[in-house]
N, C-alpha and C. Protein backbone atom coordinates (compact mmCIF):
# COMPACT_ATOMS: atom_id res chain seq x y z
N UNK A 1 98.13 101.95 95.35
CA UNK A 1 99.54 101.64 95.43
C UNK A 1 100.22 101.88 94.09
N UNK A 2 99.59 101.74 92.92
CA UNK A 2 99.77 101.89 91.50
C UNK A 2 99.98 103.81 91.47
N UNK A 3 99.80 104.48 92.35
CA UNK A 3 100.01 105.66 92.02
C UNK A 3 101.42 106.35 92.47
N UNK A 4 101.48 105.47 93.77
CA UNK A 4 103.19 105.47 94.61
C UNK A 4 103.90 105.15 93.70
N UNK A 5 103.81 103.89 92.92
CA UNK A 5 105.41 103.58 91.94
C UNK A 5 105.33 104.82 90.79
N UNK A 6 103.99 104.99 90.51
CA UNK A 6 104.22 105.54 89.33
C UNK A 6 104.66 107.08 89.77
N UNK A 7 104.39 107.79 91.01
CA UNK A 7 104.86 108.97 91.30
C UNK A 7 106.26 108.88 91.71
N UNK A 8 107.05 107.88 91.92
CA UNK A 8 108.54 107.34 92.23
C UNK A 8 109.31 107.24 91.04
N UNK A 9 108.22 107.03 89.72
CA UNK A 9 108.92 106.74 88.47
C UNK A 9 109.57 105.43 88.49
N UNK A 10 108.90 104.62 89.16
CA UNK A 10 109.22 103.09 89.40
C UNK A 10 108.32 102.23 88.55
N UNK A 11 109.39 101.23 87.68
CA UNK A 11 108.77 100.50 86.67
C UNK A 11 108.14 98.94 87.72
N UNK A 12 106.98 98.72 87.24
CA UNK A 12 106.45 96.94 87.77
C UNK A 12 107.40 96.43 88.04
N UNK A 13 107.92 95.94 87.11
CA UNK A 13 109.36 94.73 87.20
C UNK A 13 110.71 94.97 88.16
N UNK A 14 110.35 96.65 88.07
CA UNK A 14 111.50 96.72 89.13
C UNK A 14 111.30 96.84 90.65
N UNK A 15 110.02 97.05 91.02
CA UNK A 15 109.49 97.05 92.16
C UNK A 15 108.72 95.36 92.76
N UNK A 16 108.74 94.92 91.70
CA UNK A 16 108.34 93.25 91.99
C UNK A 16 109.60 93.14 92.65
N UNK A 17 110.70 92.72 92.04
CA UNK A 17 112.30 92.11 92.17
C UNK A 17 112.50 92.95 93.83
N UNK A 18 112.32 94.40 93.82
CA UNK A 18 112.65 95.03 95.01
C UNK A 18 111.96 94.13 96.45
N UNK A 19 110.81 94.06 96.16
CA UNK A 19 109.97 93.67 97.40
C UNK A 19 109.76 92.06 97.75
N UNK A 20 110.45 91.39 96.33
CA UNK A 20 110.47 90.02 96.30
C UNK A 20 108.89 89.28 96.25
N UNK A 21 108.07 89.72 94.90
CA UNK A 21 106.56 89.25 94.30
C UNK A 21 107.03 89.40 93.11
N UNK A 22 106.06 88.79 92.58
CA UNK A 22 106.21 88.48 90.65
C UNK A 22 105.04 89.90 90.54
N UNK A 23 105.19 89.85 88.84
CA UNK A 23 104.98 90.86 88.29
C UNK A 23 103.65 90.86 88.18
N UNK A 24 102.67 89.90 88.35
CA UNK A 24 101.60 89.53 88.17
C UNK A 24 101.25 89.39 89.79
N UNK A 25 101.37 89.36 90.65
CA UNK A 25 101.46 89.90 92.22
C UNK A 25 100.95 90.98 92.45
N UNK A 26 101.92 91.85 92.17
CA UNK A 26 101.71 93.49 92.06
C UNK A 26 100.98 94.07 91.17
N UNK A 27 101.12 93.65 90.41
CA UNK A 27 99.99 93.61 88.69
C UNK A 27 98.30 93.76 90.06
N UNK A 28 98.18 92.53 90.66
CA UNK A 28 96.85 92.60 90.89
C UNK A 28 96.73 93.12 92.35
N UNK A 29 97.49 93.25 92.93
CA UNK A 29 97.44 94.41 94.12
C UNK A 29 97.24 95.85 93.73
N UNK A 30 97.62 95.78 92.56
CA UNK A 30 97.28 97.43 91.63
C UNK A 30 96.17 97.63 91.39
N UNK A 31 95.75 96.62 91.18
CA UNK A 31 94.15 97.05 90.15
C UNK A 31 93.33 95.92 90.99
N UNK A 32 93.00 95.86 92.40
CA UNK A 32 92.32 95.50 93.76
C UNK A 32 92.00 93.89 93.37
N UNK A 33 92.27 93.39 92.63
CA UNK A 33 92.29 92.17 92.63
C UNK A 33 92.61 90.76 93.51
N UNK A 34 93.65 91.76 94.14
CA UNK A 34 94.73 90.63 95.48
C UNK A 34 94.60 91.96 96.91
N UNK A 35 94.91 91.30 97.33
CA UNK A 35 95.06 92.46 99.01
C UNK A 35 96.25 91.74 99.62
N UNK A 36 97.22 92.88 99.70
CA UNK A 36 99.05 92.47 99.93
C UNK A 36 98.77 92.01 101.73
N UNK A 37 99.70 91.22 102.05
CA UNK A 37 99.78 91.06 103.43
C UNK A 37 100.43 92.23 104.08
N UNK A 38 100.47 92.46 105.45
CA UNK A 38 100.79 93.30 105.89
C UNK A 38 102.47 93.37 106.49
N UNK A 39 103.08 91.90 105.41
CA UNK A 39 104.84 91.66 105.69
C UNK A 39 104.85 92.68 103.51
N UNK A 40 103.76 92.57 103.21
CA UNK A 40 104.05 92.86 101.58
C UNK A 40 104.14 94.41 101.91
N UNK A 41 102.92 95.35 102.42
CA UNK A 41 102.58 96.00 102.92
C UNK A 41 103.88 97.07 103.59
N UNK A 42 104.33 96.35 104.51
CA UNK A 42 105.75 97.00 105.16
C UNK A 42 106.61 96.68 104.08
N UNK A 43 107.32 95.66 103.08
CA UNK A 43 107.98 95.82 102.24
C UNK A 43 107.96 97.08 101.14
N UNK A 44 106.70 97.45 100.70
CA UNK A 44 106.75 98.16 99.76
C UNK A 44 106.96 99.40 100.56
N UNK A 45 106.28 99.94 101.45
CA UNK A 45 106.57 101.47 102.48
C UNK A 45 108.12 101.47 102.69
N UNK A 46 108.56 100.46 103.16
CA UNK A 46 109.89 100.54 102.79
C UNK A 46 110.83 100.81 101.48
N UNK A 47 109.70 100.15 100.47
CA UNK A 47 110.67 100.20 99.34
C UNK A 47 110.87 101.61 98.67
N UNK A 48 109.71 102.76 99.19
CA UNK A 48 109.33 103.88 98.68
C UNK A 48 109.56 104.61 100.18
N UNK A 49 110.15 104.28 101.09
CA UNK A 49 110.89 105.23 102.29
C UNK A 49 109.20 105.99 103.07
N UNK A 50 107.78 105.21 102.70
CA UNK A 50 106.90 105.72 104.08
C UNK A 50 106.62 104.81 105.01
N UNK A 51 105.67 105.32 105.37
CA UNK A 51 105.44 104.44 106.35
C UNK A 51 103.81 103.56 105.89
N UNK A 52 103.58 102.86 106.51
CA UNK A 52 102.83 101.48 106.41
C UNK A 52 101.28 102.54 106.25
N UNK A 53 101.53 102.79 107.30
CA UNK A 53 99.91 104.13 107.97
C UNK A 53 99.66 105.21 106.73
N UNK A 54 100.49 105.41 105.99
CA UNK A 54 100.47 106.77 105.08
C UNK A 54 99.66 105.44 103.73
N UNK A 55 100.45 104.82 103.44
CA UNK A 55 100.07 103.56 102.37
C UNK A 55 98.45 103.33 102.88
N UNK A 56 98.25 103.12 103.58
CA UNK A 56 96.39 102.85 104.08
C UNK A 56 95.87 103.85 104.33
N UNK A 57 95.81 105.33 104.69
CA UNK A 57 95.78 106.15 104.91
C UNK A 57 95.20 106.62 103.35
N UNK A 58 96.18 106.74 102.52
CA UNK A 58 95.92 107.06 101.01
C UNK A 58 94.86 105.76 100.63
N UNK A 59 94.80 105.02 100.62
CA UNK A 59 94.15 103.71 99.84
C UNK A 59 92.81 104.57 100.80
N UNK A 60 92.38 104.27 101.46
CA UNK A 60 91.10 105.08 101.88
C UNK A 60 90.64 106.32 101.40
N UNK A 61 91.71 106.98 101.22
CA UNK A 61 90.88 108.45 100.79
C UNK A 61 90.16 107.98 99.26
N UNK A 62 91.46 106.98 98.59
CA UNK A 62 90.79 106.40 96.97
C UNK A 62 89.71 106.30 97.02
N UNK A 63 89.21 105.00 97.92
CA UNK A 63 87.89 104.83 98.45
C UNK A 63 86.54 105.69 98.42
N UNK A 64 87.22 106.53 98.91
CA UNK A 64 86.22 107.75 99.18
C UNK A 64 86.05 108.66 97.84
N UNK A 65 87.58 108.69 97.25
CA UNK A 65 87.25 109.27 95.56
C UNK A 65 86.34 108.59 94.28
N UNK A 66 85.73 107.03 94.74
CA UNK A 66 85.53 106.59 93.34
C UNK A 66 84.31 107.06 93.23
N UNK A 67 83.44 107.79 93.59
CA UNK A 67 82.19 108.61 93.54
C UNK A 67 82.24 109.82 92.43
N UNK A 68 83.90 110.38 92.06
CA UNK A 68 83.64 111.38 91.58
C UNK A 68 84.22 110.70 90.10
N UNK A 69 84.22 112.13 89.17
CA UNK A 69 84.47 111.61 87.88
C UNK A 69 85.84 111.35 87.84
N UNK A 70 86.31 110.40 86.72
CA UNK A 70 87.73 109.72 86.83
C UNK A 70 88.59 110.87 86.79
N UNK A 71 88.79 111.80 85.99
CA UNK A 71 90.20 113.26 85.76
C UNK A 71 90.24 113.38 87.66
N UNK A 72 88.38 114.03 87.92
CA UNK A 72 88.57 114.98 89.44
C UNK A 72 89.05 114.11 90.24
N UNK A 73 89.16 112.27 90.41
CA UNK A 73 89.29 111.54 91.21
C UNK A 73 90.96 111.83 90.98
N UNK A 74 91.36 111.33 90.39
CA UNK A 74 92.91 111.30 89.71
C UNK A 74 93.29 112.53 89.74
N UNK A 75 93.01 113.41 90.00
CA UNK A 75 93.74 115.11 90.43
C UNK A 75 93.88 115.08 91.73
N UNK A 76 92.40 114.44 92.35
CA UNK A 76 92.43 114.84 93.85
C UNK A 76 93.52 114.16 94.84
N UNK A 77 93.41 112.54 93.96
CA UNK A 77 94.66 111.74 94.68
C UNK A 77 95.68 112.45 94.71
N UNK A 78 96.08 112.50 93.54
CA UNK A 78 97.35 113.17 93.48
C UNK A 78 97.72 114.05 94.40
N UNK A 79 96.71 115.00 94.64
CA UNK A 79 96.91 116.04 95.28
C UNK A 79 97.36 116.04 96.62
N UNK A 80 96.41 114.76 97.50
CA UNK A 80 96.43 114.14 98.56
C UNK A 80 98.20 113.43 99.13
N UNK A 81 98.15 112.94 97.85
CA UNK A 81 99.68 111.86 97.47
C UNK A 81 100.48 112.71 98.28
N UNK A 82 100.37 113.59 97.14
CA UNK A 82 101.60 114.31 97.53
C UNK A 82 101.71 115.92 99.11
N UNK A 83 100.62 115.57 99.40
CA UNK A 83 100.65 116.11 100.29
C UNK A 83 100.77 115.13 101.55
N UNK A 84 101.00 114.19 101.53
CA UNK A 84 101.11 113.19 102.57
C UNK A 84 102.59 112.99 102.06
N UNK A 85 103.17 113.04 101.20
CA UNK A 85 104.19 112.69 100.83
C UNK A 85 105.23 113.99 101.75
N UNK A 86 104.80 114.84 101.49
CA UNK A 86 105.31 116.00 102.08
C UNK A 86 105.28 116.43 103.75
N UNK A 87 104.11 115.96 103.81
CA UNK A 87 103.86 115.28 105.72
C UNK A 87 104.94 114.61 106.12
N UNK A 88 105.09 113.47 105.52
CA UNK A 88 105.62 112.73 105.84
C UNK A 88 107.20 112.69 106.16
N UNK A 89 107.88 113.80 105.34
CA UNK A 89 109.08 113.55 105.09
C UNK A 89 109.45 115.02 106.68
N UNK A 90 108.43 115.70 106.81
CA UNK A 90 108.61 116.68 107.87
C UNK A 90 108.58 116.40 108.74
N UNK A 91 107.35 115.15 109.29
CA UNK A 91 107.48 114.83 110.55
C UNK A 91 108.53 113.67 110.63
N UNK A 92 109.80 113.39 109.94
CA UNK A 92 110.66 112.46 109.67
C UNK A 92 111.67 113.46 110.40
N UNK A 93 111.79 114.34 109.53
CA UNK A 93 112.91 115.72 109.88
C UNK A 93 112.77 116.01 111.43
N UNK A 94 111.48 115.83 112.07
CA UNK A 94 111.05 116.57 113.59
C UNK A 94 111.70 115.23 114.58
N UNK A 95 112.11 114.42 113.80
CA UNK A 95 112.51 113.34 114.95
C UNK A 95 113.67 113.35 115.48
């Protein structure tokens, strides 16, 4: 979820206030410490315009990346990110 704000160019503090959690909330939903409910869950997909399914969707593939080395893991997300990001906004357009 820490890769969505930061590919939005969205600061902590301003995405706490958005979704209504403290900074230390999101702080540990970032770094797997907490697991958001699924009312936190739909807040933030909202707050970044996807959908709920794309947000879990990505958190799994992570999953599946922490096997490789940290750069190839962190390229591949990315890569993924934003290709779901780009899914996403097409099959938006097809509706």
């Amino acid at each position: 979820m820490r890769l969505l704000r930061i590919f939005n160019d969205c600061k902590r503090i301003d995405l706490a206030e958005g979704i209504g959690v403290t900074r230390a909330f999101l702080s540990g939903i970032e770094n797997n410490k907490r697991t958001p409910s699924m009312r936190t869950l739909q807040k933030y997909a909202d707050y970044f315009d996807v959908t709920v399914s794309a947000i879990m969707l990505f958190a799994e593939d992570i999953e599946k990346d922490k096997k490789k080395p940290a750069k190839e893991a962190m390229r591949s997300k990315l890569i993924k990110f934003t290709q779901m990001m780009r899914w996403d906004h097409v099959t938006e357009s097809l509706k």
